[in-house]
C-alpha atoms as a PDB file:
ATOM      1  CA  UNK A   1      90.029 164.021   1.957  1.00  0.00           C
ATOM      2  CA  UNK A   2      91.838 166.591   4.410  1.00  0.00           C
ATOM      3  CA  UNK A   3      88.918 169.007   4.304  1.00  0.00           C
ATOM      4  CA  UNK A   4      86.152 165.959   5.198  1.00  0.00           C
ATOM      5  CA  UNK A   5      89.047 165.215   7.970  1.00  0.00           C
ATOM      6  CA  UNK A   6      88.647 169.303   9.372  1.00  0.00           C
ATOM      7  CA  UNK A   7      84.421 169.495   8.799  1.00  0.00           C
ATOM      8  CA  UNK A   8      84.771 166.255  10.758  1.00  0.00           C
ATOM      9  CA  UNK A   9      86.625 167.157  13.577  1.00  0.00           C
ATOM     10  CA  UNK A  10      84.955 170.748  13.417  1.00  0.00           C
ATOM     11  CA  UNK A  11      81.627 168.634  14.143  1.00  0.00           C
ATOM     12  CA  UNK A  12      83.045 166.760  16.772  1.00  0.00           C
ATOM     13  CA  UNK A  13      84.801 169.905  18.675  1.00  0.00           C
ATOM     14  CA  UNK A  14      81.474 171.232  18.617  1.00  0.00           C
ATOM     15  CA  UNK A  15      79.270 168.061  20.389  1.00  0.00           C
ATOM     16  CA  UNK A  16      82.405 167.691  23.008  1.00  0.00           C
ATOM     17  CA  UNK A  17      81.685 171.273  24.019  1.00  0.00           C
ATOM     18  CA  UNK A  18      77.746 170.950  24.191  1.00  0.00           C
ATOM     19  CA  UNK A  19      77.797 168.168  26.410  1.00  0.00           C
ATOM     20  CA  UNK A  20      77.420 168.826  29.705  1.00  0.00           C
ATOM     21  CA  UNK A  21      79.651 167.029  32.323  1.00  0.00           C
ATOM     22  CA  UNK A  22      80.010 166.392  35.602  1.00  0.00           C
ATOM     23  CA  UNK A  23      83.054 168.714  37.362  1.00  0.00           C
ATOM     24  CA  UNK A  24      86.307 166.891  37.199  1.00  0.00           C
ATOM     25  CA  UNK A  25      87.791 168.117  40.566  1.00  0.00           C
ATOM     26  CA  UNK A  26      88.065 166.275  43.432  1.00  0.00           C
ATOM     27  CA  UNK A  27      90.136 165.379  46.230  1.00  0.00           C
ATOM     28  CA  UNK A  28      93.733 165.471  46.267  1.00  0.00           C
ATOM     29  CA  UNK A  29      96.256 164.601  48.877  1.00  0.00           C
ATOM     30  CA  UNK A  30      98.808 166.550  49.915  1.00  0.00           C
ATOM     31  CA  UNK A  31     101.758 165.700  51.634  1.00  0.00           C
ATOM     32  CA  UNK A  32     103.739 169.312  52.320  1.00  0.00           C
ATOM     33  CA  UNK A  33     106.952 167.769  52.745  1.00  0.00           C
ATOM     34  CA  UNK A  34     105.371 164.752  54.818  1.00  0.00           C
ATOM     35  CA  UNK A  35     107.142 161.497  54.709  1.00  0.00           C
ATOM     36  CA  UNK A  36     105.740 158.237  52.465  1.00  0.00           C
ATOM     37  CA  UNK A  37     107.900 155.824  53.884  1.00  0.00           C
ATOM     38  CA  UNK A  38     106.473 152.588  55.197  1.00  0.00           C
ATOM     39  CA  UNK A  39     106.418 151.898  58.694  1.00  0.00           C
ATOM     40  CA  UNK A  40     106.752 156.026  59.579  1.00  0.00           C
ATOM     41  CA  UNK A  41     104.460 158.190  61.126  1.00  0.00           C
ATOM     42  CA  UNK A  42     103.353 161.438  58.952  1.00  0.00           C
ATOM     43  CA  UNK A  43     100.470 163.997  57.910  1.00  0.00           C
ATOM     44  CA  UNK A  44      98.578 164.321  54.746  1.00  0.00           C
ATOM     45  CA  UNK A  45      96.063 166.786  53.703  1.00  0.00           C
ATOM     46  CA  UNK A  46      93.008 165.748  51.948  1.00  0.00           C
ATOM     47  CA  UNK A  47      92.222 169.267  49.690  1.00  0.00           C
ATOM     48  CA  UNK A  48      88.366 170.237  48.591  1.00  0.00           C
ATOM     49  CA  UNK A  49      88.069 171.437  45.357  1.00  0.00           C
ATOM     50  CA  UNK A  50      84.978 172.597  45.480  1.00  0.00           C
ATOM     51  CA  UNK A  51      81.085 172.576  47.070  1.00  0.00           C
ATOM     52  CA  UNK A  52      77.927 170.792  45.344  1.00  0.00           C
ATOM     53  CA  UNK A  53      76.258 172.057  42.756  1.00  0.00           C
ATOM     54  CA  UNK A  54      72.457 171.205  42.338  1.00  0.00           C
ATOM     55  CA  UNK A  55      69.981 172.457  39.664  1.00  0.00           C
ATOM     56  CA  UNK A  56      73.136 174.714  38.683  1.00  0.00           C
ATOM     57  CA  UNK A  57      73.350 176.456  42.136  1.00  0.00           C
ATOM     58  CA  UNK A  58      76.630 175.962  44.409  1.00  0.00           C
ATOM     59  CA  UNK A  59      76.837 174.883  47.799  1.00  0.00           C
ATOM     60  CA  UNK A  60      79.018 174.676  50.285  1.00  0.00           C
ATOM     61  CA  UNK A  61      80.772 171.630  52.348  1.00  0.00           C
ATOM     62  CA  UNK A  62      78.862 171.641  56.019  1.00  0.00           C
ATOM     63  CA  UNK A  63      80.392 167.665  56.754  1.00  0.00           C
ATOM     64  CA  UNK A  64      83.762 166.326  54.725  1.00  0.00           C
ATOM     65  CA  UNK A  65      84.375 162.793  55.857  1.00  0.00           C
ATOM     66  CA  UNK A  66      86.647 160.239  55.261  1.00  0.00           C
ATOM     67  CA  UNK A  67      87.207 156.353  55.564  1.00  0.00           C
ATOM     68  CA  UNK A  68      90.988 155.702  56.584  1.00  0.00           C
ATOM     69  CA  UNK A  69      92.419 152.105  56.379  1.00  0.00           C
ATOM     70  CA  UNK A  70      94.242 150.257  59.438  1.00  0.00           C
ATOM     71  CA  UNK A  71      97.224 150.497  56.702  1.00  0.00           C
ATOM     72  CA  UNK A  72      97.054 153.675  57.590  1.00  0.00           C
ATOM     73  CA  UNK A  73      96.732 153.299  61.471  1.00  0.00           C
ATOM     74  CA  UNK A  74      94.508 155.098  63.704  1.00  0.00           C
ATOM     75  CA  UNK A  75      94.114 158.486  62.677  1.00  0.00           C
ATOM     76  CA  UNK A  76      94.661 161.772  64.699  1.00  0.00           C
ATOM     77  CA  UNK A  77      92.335 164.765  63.079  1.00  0.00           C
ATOM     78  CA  UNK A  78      93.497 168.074  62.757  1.00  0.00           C
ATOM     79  CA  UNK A  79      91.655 170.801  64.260  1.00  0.00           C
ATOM     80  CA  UNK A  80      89.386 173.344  62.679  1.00  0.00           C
ATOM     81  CA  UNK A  81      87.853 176.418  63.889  1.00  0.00           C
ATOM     82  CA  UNK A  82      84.275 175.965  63.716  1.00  0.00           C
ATOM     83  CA  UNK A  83      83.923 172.335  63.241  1.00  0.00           C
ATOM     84  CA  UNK A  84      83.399 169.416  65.310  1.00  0.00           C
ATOM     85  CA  UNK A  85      85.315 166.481  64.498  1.00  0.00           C
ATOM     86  CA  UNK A  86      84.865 162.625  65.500  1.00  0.00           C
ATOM     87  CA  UNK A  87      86.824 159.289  64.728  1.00  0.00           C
ATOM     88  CA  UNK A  88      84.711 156.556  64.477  1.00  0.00           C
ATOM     89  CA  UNK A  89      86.309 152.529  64.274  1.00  0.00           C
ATOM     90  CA  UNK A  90      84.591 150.327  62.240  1.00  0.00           C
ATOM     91  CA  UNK A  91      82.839 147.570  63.663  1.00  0.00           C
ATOM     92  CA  UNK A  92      84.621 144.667  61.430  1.00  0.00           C
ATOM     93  CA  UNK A  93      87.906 144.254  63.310  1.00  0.00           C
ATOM     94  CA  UNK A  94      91.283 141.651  61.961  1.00  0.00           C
ATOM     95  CA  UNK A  95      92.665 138.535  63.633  1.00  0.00           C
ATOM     96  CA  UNK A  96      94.626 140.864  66.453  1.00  0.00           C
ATOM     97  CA  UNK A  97      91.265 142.644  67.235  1.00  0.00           C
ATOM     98  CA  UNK A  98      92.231 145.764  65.194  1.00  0.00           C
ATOM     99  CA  UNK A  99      89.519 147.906  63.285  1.00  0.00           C
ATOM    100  CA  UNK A 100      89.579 147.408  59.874  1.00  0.00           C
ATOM    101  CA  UNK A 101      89.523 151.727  58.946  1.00  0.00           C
ATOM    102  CA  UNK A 102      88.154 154.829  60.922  1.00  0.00           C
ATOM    103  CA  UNK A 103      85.901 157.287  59.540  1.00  0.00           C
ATOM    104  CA  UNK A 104      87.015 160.912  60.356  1.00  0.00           C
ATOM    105  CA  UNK A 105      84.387 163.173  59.990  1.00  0.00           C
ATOM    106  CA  UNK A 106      84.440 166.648  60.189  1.00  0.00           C
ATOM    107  CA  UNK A 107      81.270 168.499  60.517  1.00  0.00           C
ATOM    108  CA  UNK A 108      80.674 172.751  60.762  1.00  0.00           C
ATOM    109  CA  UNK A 109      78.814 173.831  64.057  1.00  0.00           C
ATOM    110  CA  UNK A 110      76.782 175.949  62.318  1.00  0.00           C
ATOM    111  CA  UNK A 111      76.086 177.454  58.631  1.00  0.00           C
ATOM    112  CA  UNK A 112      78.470 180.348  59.137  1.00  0.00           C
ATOM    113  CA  UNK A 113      81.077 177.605  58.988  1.00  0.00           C
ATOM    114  CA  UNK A 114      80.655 176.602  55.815  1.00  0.00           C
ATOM    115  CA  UNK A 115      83.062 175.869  53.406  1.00  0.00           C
ATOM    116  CA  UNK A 116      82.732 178.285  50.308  1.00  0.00           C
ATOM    117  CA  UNK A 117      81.952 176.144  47.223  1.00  0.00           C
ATOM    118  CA  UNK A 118      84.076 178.408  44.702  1.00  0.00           C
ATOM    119  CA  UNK A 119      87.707 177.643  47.007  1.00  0.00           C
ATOM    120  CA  UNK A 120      89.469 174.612  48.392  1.00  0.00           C
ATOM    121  CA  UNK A 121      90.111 173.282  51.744  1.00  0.00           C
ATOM    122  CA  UNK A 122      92.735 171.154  53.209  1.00  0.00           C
ATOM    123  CA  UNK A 123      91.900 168.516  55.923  1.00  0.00           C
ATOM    124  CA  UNK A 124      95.179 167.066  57.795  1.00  0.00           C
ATOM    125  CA  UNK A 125      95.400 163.963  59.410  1.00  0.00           C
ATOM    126  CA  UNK A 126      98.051 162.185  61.834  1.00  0.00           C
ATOM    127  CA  UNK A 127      98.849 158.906  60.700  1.00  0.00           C
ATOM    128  CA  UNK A 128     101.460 155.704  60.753  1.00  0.00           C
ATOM    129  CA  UNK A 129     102.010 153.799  57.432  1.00  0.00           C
ATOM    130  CA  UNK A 130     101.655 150.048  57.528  1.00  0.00           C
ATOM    131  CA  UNK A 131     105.477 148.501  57.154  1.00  0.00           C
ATOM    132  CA  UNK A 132     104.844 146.840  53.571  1.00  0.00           C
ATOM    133  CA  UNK A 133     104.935 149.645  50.918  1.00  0.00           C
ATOM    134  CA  UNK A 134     101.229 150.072  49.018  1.00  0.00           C
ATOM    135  CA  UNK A 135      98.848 151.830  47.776  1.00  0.00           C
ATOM    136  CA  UNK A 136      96.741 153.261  50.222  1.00  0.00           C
ATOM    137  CA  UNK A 137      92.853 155.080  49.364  1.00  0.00           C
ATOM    138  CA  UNK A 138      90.918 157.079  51.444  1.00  0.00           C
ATOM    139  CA  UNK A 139      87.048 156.899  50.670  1.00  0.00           C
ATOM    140  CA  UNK A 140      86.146 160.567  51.291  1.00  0.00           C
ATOM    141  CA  UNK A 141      82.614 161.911  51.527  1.00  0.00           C
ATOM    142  CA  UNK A 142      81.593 165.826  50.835  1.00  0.00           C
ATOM    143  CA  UNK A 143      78.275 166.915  52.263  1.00  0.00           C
ATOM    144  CA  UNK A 144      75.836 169.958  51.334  1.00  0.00           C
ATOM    145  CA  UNK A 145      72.746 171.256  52.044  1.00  0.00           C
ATOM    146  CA  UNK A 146      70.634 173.010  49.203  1.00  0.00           C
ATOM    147  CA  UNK A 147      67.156 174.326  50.366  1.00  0.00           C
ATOM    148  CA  UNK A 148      64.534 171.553  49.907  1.00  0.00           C
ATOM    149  CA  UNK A 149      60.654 171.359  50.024  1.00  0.00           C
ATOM    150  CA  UNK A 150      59.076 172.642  53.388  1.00  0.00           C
ATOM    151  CA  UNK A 151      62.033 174.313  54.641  1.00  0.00           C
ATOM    152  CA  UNK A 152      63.808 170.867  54.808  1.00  0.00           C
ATOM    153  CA  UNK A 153      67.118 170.785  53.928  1.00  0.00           C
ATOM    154  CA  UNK A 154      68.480 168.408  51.092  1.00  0.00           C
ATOM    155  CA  UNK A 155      71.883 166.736  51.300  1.00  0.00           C
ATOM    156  CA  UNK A 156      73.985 166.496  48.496  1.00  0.00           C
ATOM    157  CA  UNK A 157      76.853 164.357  48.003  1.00  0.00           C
ATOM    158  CA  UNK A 158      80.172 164.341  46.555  1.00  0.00           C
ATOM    159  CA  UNK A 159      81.496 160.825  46.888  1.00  0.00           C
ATOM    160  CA  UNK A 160      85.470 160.138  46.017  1.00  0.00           C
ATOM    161  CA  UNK A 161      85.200 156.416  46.856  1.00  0.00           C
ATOM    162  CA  UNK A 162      85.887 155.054  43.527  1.00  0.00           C
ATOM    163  CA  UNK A 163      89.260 152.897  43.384  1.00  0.00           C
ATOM    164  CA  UNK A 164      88.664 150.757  40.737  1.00  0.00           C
ATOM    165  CA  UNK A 165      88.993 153.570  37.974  1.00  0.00           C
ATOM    166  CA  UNK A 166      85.235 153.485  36.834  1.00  0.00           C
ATOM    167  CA  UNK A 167      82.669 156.241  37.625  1.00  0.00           C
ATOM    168  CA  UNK A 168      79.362 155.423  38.611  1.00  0.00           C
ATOM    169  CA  UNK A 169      76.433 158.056  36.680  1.00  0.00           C
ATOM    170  CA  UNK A 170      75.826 161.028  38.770  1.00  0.00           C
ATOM    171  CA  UNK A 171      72.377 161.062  40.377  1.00  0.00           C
ATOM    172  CA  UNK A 172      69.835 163.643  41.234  1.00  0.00           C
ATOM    173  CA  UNK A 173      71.998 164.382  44.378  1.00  0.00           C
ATOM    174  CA  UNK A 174      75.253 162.632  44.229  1.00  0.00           C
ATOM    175  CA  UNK A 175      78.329 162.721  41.884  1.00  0.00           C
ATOM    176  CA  UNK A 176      81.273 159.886  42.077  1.00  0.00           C
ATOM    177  CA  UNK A 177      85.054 160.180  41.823  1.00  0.00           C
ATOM    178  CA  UNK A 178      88.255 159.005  42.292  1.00  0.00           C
ATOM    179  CA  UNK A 179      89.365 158.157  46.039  1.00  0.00           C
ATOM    180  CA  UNK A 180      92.415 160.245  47.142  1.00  0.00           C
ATOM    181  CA  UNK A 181      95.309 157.969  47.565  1.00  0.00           C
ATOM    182  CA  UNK A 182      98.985 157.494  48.235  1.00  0.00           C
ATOM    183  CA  UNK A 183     101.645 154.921  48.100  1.00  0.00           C
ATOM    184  CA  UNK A 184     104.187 154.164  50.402  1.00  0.00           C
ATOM    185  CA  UNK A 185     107.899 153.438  49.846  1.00  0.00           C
ATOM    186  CA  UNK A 186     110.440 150.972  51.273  1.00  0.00           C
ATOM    187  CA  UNK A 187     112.638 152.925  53.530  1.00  0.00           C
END
């Protein structure tokens, strides 16, 4: 009975490790030191953990973007060398006229500003915490280019927008993840 119990998990060591997955990294915040109290002002980091991979080739970030929440107020972007950066309110506003998030996005001026696919990155960001303590996501969006047909690039996507703890099937040019998030604390 022990030895069926090895040969068995022997057999299923061995399909685990010949199935091929999806890569598990993905976005992580980082606070450095940075306050989580409700109601404060503070700075995270949203780290890259890596570039795009299509058809086993890696690519680098060109455009990281992310979705923050009013809960999170209106964002200030940090500045990068070599990137452009824009903060965009959405167009569905509250009962005080207040946008409901802002997308940051950050997006390289050129190719020699791309991010390296094999290291990380941190992205900071200036924000206020709503006053009631919660957990707070931030939808983030990775963008590549791998050469397509014609000389016509093809964008591939790394979307961290899940908050529900699934994760949608990759697709031919997009794979799915957690959303970064926090949670605030009483004070």
């Amino acid at each position: 009975m022990k030895r069926r119990s090895l040969i068995a998990a022997a057999i299923f060591s061995s399909v685990i490790v010949a199935i091929p997955t999806i890569a598990s990294a993905h976005v992580g915040v980082q606070m450095r030191g940075n306050t989580l109290i409700a109601g404060q002002s503070s700075r995270i980091y949203l780290s890259l953990g890596h570039g795009c991979t299509y058809k086993g080739v890696q690519y680098g970030t060109q455009v990281f973007s992310t979705v923050v929440p009013s809960t999170a107020g209106k964002p200030t972007p940090e500045f990068h060398q070599g990137f452009k950066v824009t903060v965009v309110p959405s167009t569905q506003v509250d009962a005080n006229n207040v946008p409901l998030s802002y997308t940051v996005t950050w997006t390289a001026r050129s190719s020699y500003w791309t991010i390296d696919p094999y290291t990380f990155y941190d992205f900071g960001l200036k924000v206020t915490w709503d006053k009631t303590p919660q957990k707070i996501s931030f939808l983030t969006t990775q963008t590549c280019y791998a050469p397509g047909a014609s000389g016509i690039k093809k964008p591939l996507y790394l979307k961290w927008i899940q908050t529900d703890g699934t994760t949608p099937a990759a697709t031919d040019d997009t794979e799915f993840g957690p959303a970064p998030s926090v949670t605030t604390v009483a004070g």
